[in-house]
PDB file of N, CA and C in Angstrom:
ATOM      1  N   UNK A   1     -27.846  28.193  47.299  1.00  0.00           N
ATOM      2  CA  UNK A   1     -28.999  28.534  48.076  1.00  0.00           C
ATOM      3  C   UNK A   1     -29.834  29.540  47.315  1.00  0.00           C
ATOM      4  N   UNK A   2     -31.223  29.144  47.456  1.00  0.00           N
ATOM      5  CA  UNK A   2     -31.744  29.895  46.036  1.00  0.00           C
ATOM      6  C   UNK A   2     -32.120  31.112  46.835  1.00  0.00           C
ATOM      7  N   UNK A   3     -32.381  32.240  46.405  1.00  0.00           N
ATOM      8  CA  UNK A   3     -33.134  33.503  46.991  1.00  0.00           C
ATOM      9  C   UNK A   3     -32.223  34.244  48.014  1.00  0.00           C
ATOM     10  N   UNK A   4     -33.237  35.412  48.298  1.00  0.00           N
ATOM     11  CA  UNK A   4     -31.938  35.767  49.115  1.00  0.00           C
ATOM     12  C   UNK A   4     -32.838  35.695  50.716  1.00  0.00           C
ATOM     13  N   UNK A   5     -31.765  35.516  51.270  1.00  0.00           N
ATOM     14  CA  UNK A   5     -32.179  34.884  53.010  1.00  0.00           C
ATOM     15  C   UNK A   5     -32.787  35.559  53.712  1.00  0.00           C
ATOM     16  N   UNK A   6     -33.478  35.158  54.394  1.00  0.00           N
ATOM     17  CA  UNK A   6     -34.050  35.677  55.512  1.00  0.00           C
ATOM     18  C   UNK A   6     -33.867  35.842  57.180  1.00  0.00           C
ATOM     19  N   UNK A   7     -34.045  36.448  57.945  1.00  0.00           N
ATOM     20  CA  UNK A   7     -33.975  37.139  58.773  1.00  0.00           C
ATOM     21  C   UNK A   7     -34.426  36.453  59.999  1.00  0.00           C
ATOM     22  N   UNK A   8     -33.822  36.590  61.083  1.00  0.00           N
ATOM     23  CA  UNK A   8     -35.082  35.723  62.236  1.00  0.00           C
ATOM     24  C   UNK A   8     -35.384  34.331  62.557  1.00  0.00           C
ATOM     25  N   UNK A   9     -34.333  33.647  62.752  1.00  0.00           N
ATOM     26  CA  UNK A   9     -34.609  32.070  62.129  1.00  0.00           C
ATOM     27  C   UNK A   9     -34.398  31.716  63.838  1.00  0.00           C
ATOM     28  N   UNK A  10     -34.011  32.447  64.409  1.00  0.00           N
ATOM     29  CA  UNK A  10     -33.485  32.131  66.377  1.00  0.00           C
ATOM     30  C   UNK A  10     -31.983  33.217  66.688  1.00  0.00           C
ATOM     31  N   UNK A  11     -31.429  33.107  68.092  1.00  0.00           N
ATOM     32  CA  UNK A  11     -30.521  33.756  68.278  1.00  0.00           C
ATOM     33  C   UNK A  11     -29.265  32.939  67.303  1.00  0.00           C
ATOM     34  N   UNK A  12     -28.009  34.077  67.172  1.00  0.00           N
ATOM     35  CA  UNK A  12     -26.556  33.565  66.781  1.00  0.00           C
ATOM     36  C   UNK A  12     -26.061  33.658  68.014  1.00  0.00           C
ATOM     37  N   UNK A  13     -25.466  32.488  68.234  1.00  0.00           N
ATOM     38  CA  UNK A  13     -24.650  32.459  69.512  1.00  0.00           C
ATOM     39  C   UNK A  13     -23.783  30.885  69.175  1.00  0.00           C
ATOM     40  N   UNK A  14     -22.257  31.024  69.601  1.00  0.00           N
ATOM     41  CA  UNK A  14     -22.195  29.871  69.582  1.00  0.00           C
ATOM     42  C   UNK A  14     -22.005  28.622  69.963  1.00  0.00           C
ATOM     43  N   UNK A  15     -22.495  27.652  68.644  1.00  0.00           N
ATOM     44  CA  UNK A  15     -22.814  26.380  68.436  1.00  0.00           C
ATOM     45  C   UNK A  15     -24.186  26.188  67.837  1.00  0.00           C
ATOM     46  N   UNK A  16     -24.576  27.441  67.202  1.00  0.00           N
ATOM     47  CA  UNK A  16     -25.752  27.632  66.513  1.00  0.00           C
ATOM     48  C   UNK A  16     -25.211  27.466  64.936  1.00  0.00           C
ATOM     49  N   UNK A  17     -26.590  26.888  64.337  1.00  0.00           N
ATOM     50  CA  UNK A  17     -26.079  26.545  62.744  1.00  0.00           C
ATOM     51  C   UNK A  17     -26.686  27.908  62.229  1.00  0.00           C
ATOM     52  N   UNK A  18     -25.921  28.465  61.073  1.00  0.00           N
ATOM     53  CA  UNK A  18     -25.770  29.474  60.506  1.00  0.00           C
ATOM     54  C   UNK A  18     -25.809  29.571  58.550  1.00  0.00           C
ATOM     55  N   UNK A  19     -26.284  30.953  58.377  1.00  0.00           N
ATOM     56  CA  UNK A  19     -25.207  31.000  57.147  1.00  0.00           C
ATOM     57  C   UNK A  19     -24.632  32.350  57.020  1.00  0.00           C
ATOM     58  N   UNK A  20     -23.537  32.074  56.542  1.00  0.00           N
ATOM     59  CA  UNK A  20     -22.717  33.048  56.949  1.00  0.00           C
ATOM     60  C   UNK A  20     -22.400  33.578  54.671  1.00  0.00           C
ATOM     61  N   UNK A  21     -21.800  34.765  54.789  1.00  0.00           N
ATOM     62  CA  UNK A  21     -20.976  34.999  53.092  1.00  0.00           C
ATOM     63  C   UNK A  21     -19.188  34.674  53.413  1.00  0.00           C
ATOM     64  N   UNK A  22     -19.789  33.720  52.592  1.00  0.00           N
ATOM     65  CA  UNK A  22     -18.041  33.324  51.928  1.00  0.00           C
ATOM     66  C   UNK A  22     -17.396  34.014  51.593  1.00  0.00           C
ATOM     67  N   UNK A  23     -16.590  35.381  51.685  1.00  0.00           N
ATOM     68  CA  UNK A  23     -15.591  36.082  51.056  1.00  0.00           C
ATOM     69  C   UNK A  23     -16.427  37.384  51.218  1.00  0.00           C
ATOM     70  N   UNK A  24     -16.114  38.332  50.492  1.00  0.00           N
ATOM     71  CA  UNK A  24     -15.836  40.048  51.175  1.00  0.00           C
ATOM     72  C   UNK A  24     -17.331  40.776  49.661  1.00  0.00           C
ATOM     73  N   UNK A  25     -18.133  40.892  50.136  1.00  0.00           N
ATOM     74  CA  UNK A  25     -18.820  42.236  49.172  1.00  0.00           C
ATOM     75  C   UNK A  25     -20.681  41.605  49.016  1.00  0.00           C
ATOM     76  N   UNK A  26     -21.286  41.559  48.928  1.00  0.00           N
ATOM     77  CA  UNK A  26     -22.559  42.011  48.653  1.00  0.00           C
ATOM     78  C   UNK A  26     -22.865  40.384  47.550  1.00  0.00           C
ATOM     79  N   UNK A  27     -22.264  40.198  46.509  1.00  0.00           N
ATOM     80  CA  UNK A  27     -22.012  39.078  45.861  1.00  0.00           C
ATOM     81  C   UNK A  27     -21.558  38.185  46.271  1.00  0.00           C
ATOM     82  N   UNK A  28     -21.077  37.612  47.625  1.00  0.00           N
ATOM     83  CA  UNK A  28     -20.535  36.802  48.221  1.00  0.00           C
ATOM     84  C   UNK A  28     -21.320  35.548  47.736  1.00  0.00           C
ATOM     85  N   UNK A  29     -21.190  34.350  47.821  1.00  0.00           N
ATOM     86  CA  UNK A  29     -21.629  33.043  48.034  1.00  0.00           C
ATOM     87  C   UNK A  29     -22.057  32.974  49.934  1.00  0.00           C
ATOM     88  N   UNK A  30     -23.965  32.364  50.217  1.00  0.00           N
ATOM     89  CA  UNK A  30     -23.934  32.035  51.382  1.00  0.00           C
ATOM     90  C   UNK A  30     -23.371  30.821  51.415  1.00  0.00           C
ATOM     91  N   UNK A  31     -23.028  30.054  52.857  1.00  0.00           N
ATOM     92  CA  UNK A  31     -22.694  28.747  53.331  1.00  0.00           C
ATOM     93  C   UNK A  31     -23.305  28.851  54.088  1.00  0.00           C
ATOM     94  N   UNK A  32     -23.484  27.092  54.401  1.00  0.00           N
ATOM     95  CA  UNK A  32     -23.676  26.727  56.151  1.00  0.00           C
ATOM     96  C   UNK A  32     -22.984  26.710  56.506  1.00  0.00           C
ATOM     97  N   UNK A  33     -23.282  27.032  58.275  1.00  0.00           N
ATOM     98  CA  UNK A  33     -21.873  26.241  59.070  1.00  0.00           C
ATOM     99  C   UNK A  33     -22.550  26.823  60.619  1.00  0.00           C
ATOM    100  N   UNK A  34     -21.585  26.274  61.199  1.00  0.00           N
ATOM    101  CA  UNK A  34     -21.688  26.177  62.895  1.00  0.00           C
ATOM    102  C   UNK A  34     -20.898  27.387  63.139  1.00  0.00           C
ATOM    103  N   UNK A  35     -21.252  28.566  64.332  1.00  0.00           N
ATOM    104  CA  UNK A  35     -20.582  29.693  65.323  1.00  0.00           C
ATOM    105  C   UNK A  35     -19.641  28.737  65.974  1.00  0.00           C
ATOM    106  N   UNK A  36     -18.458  29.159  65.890  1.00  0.00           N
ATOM    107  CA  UNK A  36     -17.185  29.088  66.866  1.00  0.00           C
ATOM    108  C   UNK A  36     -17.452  29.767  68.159  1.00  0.00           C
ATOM    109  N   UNK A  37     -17.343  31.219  67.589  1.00  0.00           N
ATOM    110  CA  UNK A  37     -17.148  31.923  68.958  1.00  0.00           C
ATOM    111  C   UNK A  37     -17.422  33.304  68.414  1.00  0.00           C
ATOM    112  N   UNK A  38     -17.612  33.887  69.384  1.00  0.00           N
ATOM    113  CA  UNK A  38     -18.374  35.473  69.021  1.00  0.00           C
ATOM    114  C   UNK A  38     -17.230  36.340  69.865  1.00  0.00           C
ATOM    115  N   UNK A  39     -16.955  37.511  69.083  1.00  0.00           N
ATOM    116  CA  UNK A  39     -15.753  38.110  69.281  1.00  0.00           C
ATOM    117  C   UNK A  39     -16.289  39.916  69.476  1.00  0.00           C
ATOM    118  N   UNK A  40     -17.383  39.932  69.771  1.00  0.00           N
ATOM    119  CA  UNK A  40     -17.674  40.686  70.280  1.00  0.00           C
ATOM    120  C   UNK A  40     -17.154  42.339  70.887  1.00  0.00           C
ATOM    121  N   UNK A  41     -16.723  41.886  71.782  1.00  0.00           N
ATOM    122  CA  UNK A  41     -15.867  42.536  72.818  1.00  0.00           C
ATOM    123  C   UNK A  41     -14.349  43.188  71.725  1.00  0.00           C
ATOM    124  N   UNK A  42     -13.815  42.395  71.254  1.00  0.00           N
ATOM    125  CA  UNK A  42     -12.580  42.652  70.571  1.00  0.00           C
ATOM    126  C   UNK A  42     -13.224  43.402  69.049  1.00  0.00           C
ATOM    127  N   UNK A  43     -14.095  43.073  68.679  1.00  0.00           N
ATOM    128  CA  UNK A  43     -15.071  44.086  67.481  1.00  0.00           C
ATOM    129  C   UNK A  43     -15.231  45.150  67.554  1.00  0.00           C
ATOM    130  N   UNK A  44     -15.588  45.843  68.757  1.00  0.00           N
ATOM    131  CA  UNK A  44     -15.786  47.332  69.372  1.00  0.00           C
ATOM    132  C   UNK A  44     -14.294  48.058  69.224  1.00  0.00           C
ATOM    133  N   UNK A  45     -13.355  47.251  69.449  1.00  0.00           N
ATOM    134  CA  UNK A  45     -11.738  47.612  69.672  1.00  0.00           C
ATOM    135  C   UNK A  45     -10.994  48.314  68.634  1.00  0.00           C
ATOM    136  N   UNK A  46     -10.708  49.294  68.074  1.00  0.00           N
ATOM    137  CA  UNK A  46     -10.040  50.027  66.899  1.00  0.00           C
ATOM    138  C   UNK A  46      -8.170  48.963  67.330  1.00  0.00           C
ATOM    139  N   UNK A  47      -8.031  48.300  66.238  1.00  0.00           N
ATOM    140  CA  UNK A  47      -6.811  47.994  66.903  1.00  0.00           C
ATOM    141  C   UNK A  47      -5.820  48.503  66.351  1.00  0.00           C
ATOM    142  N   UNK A  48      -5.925  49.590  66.044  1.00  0.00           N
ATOM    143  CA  UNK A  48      -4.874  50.524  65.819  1.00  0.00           C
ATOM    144  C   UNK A  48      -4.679  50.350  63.806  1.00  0.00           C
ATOM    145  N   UNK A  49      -5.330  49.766  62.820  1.00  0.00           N
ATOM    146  CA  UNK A  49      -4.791  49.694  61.650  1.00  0.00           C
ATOM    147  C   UNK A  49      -6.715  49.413  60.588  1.00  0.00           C
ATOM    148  N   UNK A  50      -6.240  49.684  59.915  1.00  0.00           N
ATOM    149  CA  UNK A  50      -7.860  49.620  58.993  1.00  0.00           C
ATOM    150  C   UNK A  50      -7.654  48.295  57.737  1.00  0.00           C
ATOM    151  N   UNK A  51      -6.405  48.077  57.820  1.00  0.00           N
ATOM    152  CA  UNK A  51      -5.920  46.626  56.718  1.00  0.00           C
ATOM    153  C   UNK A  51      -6.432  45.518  57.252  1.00  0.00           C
ATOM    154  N   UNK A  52      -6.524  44.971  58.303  1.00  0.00           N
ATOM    155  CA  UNK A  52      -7.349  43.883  58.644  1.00  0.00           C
ATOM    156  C   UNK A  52      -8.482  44.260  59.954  1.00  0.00           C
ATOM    157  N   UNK A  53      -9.542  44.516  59.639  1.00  0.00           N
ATOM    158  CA  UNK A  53     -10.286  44.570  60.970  1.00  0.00           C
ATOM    159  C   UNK A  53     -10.792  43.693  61.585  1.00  0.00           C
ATOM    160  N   UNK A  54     -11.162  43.570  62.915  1.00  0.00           N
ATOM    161  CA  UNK A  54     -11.793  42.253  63.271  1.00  0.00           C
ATOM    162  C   UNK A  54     -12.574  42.179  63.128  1.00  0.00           C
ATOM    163  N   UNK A  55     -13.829  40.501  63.184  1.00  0.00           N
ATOM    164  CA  UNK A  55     -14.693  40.556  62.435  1.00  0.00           C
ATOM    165  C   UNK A  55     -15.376  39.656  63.732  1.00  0.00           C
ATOM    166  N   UNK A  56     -17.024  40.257  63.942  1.00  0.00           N
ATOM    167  CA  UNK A  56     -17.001  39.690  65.183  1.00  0.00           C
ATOM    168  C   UNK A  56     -17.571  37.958  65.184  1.00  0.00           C
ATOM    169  N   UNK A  57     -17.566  37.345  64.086  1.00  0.00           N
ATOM    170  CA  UNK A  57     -18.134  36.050  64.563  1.00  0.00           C
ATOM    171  C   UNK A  57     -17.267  35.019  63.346  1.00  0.00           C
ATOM    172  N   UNK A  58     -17.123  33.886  64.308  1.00  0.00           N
ATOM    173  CA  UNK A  58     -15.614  32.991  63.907  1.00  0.00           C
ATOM    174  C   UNK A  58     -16.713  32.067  62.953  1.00  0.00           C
ATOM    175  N   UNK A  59     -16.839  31.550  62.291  1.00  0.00           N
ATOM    176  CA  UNK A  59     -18.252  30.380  61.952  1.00  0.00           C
ATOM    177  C   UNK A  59     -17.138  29.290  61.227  1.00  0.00           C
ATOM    178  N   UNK A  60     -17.290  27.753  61.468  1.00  0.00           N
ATOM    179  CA  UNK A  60     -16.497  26.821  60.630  1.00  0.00           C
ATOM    180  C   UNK A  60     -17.490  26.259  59.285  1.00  0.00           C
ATOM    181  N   UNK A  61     -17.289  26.674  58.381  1.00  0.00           N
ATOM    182  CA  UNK A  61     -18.356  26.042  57.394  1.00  0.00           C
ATOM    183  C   UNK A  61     -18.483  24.572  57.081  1.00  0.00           C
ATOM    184  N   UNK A  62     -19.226  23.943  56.290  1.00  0.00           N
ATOM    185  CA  UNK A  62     -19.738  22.471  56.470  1.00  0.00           C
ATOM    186  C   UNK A  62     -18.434  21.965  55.192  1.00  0.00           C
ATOM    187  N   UNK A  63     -17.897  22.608  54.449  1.00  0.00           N
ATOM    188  CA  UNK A  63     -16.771  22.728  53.342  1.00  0.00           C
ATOM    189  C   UNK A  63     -15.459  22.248  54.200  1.00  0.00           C
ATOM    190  N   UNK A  64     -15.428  22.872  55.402  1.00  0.00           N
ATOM    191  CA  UNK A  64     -14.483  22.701  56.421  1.00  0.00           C
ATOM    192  C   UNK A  64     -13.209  23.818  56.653  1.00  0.00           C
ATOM    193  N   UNK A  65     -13.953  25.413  55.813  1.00  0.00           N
ATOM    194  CA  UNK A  65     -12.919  26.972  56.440  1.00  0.00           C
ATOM    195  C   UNK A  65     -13.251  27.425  57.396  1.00  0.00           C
ATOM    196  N   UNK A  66     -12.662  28.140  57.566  1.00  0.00           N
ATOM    197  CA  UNK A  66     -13.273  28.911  58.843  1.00  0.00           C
ATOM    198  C   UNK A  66     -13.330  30.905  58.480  1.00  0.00           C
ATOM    199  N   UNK A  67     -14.699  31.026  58.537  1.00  0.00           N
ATOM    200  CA  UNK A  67     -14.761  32.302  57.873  1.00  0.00           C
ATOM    201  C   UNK A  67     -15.157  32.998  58.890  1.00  0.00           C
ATOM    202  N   UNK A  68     -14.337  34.374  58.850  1.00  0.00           N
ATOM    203  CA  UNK A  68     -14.837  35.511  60.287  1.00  0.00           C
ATOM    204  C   UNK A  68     -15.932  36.378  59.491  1.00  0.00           C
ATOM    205  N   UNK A  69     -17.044  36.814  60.172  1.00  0.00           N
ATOM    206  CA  UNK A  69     -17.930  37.645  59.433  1.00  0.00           C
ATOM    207  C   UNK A  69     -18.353  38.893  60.595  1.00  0.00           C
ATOM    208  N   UNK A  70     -18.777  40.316  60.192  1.00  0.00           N
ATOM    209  CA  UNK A  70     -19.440  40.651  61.109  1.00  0.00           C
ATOM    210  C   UNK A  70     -21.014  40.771  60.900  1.00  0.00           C
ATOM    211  N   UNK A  71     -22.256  41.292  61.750  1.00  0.00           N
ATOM    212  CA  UNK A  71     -22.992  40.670  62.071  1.00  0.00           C
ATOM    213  C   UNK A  71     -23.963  41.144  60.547  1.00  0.00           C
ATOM    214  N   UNK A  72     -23.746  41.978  59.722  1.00  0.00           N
ATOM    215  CA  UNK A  72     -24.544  42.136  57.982  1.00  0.00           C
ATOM    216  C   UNK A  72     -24.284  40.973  57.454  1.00  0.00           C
ATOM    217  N   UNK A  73     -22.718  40.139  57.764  1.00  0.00           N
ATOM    218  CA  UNK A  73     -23.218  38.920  56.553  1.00  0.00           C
ATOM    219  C   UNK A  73     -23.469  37.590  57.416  1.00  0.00           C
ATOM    220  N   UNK A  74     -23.822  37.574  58.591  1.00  0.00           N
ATOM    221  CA  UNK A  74     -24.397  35.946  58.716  1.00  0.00           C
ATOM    222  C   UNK A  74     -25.878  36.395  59.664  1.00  0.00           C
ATOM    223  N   UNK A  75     -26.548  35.050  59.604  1.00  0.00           N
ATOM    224  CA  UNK A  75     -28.040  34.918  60.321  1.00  0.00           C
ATOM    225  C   UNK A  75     -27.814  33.738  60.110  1.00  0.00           C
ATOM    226  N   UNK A  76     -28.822  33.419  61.296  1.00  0.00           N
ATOM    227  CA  UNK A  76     -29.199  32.084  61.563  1.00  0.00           C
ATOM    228  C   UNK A  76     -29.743  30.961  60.728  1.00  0.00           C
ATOM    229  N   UNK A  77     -29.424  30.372  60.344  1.00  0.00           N
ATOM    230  CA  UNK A  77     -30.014  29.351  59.610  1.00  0.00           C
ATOM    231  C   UNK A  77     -31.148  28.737  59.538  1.00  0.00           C
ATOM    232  N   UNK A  78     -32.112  28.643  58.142  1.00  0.00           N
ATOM    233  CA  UNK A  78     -33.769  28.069  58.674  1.00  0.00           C
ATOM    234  C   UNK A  78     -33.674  26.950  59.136  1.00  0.00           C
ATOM    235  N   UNK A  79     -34.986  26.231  60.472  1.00  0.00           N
ATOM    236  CA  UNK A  79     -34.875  24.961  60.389  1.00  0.00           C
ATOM    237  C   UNK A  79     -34.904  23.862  58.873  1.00  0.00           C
ATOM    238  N   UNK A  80     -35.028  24.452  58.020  1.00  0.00           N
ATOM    239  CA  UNK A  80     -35.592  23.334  56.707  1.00  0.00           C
ATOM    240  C   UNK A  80     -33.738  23.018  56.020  1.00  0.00           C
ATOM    241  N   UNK A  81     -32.690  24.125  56.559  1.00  0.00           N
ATOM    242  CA  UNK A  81     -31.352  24.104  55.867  1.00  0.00           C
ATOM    243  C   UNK A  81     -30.448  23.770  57.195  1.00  0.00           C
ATOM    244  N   UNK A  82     -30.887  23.237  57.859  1.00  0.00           N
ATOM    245  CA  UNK A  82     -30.352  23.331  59.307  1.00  0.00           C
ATOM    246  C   UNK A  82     -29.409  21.469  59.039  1.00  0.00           C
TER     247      UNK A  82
END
């Protein structure tokens, strides 16, 4: 995906198409993919350890993983990549 993305494309909620970063840091690779489920509620939650935190949005990519992100690495997808 050439450039870097933009902002504002509609709400994330899911069953909305997305792109989300593939893996952990600033250099990530974007993907497409579809919201699972928004985890919200359990995001706010300290669950007691800093080694895995939760991440509030589940997304299944079009590759076929399933990557958790919170809300800095995914936005909505343009209609033209949709």
């Amino acid at each position: 995906m050439p450039g870097t993305p933009k902002k504002d494309h509609g709400p994330i909620v899911p069953g909305a198409r997305v792109r989300v970063r593939a893996g952990g840091g600033a250099r990530s690779a974007w993907v497409l993919g579809v919201v699972v489920d928004d985890y919200a509620a359990e995001a706010d939650v300290s669950a007691g350890h800093e080694w895995a935190p939760v991440r509030r949005w589940a997304v299944a990519t079009d590759d076929g993983t399933l990557v958790f992100a919170d809300d800095d690495g995914i936005e909505a997808a343009p209609p033209d990549e949709s």
